[in-house]
Protein backbone atom coordinates (compact mmCIF):
# COMPACT_ATOMS: atom_id res chain seq x y z
CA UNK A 1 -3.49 -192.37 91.21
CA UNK A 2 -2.73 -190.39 88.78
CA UNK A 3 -2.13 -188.64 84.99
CA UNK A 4 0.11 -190.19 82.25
CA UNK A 5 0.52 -187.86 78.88
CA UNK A 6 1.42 -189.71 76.14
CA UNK A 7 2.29 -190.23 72.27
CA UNK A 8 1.76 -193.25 70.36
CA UNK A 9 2.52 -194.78 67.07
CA UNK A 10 -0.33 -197.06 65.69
CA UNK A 11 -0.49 -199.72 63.20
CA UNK A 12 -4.08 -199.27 61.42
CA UNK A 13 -6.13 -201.85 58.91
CA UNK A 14 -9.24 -202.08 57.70
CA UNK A 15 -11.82 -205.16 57.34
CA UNK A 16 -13.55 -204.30 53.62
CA UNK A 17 -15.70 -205.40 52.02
CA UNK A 18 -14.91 -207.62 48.07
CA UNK A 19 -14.31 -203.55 46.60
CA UNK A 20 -11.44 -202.13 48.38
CA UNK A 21 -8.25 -203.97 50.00
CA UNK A 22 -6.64 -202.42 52.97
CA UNK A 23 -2.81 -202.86 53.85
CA UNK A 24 -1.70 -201.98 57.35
CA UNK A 25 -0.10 -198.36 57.79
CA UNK A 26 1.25 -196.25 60.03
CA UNK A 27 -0.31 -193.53 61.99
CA UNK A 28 -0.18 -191.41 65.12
CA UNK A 29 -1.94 -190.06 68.60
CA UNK A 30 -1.99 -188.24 70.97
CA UNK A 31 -3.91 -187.97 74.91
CA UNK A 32 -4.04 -187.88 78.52
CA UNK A 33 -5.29 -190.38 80.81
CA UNK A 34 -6.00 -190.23 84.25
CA UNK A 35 -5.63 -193.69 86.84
CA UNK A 36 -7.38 -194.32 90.05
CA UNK A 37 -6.53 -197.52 91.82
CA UNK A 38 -3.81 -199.89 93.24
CA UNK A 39 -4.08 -203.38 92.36
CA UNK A 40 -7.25 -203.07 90.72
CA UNK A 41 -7.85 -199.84 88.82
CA UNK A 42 -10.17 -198.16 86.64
CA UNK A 43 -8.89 -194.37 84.30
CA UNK A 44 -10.93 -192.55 81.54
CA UNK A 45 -8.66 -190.20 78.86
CA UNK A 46 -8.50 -188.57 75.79
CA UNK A 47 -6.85 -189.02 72.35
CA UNK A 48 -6.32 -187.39 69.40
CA UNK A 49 -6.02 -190.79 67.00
CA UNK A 50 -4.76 -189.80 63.40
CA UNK A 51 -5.24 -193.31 61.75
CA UNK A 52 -3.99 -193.77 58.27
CA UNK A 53 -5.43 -196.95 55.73
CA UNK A 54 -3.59 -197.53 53.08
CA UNK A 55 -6.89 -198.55 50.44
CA UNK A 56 -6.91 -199.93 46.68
CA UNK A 57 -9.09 -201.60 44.79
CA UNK A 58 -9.53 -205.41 44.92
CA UNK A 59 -7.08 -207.16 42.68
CA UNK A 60 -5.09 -203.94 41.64
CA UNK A 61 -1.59 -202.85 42.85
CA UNK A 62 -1.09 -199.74 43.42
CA UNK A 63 1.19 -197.02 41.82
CA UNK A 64 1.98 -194.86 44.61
CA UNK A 65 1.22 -195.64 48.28
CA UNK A 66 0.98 -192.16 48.85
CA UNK A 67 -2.43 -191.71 46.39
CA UNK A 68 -3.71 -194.98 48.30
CA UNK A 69 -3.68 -193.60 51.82
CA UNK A 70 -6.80 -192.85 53.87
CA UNK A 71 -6.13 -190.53 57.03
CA UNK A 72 -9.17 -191.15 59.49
CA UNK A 73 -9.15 -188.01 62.62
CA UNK A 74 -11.34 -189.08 65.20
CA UNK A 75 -11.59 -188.07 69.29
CA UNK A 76 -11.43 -191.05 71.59
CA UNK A 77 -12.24 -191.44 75.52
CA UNK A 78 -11.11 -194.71 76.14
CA UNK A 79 -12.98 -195.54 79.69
CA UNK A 80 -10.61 -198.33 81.05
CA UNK A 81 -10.35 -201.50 84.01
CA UNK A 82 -6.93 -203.50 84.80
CA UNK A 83 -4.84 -205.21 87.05
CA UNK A 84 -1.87 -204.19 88.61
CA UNK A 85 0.26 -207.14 88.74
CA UNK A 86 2.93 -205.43 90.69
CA UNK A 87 0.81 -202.81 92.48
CA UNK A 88 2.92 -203.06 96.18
CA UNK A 89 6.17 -201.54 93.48
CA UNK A 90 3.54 -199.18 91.77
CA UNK A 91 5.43 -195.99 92.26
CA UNK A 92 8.74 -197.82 90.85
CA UNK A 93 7.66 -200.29 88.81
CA UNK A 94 4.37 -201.45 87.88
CA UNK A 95 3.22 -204.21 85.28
CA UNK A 96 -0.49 -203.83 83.45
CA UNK A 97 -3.08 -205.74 81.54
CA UNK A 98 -6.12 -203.65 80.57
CA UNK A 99 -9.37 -203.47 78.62
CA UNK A 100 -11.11 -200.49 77.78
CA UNK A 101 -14.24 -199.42 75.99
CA UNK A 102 -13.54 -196.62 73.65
CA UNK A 103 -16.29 -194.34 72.27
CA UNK A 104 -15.34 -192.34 69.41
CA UNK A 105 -15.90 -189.34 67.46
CA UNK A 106 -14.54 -189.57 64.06
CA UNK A 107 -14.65 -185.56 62.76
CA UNK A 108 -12.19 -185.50 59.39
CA UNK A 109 -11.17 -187.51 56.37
CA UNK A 110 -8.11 -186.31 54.70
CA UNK A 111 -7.82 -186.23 50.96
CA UNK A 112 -7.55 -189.24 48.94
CA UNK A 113 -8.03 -190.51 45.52
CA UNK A 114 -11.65 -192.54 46.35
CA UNK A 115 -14.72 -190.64 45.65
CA UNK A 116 -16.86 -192.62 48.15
CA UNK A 117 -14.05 -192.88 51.52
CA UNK A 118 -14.62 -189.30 52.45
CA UNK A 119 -15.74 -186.80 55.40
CA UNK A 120 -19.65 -187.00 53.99
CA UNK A 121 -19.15 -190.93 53.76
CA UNK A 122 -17.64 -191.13 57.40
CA UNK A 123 -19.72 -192.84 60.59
CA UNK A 124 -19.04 -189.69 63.11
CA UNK A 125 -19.59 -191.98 65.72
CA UNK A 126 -18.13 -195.18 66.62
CA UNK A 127 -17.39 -197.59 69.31
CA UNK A 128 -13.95 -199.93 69.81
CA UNK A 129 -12.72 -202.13 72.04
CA UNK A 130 -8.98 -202.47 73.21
CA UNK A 131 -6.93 -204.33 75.54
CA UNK A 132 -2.96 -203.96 76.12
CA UNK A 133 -0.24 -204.21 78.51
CA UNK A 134 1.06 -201.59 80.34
CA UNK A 135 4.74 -200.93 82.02
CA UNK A 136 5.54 -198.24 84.65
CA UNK A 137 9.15 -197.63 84.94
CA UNK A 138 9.33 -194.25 87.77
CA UNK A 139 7.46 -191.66 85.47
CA UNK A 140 7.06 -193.27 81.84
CA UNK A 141 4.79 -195.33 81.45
CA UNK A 142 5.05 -197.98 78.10
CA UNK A 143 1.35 -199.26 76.89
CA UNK A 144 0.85 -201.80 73.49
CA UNK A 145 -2.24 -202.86 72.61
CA UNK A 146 -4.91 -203.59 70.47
CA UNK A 147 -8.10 -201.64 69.36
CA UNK A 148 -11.14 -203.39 67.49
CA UNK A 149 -13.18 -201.04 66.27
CA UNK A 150 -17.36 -202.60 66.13
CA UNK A 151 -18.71 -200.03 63.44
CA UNK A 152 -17.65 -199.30 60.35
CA UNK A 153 -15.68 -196.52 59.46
CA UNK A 154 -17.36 -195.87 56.42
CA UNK A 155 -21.19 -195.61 55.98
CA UNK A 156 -21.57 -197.35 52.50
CA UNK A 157 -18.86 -199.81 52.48
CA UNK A 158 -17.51 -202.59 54.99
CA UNK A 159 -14.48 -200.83 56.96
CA UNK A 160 -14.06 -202.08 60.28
CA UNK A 161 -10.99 -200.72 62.01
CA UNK A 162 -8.09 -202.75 63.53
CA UNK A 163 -5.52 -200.86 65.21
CA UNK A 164 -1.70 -201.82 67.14
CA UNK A 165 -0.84 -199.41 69.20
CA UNK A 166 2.41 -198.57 71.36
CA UNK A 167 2.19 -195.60 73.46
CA UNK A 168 5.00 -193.87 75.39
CA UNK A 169 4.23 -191.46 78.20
CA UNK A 170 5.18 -189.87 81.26
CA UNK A 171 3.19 -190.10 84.88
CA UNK A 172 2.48 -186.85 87.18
């Protein structure tokens, strides 16, 4: 039992529709989780997810990445079950598989160069589901995983998130 604080780097795509093309890019977050459990478990948390999309236009190549790119700020509380696989070394060393269900509240678009991916466009709510593997070496903890997000990002075009993550934290 317990609270892990973490950071993470993510790995974000979008599923579009035949209009827009999305390449994967890098992006950040931040949160705090809290564990209950030995060999089974079960934690709820919070995350600040700054996913970037790196967007162009079907069939064009862009001039600058940095005119392409698509930052997405949204509050997540992924609400999470998993085993344990070495839960009788948990305090030393324990090894995780997990799925969670993540509601979301997506609250900011950051400025781009498409007239129709932007804050008035954006689904404020969405839903994702992840799964990952977790390692507990003493106090960090090491999660990677995957997040599939079931709504679109967008309201009036395809944009179904897909997300990598790898997060690095510490236990208390």
């Amino acid at each position: 039992n317990g609270f892990v604080a973490y950071g993470a780097v993510t790995f974000n795509q979008l599923s579009m529709n035949s209009s827009y093309e999305s390449v994967t890019a890098p992006g950040w977050a931040l949160g705090v989780s809290y564990k209950r459990g030995n060999f089974l478990y079960w934690g709820v948390g919070a995350r600040y997810n700054n996913a970037i999309y790196e967007v162009h236009l079907t069939g064009q190549t862009p001039d600058s990445v940095a005119d392409n790119l698509v930052s997405v700020s949204d509050i997540d509380i992924p609400i999470t079950l998993g085993v344990n696989l070495l839960s009788v070394t948990e305090k030393f060393l324990g090894l995780r598989v997990f799925v969670s269900a993540v509601p979301a509240y997506a609250f900011n678009v950051g400025t781009n160069g498409y007239k129709t991916l932007n804050k008035d466009n954006l689904n404020n709510f969405n839903f994702y589901g992840q799964a990952g593997l977790g390692i507990d070496i003493l106090f960090l903890a090491i999660e990677a995983g995957y997040n599939y997000g079931f709504t679109d990002v967008f309201k009036t075009t395809e944009s179904k998130p897909g997300q990598v993550f790898v997060n690095l934290g510490f236990r208390f």
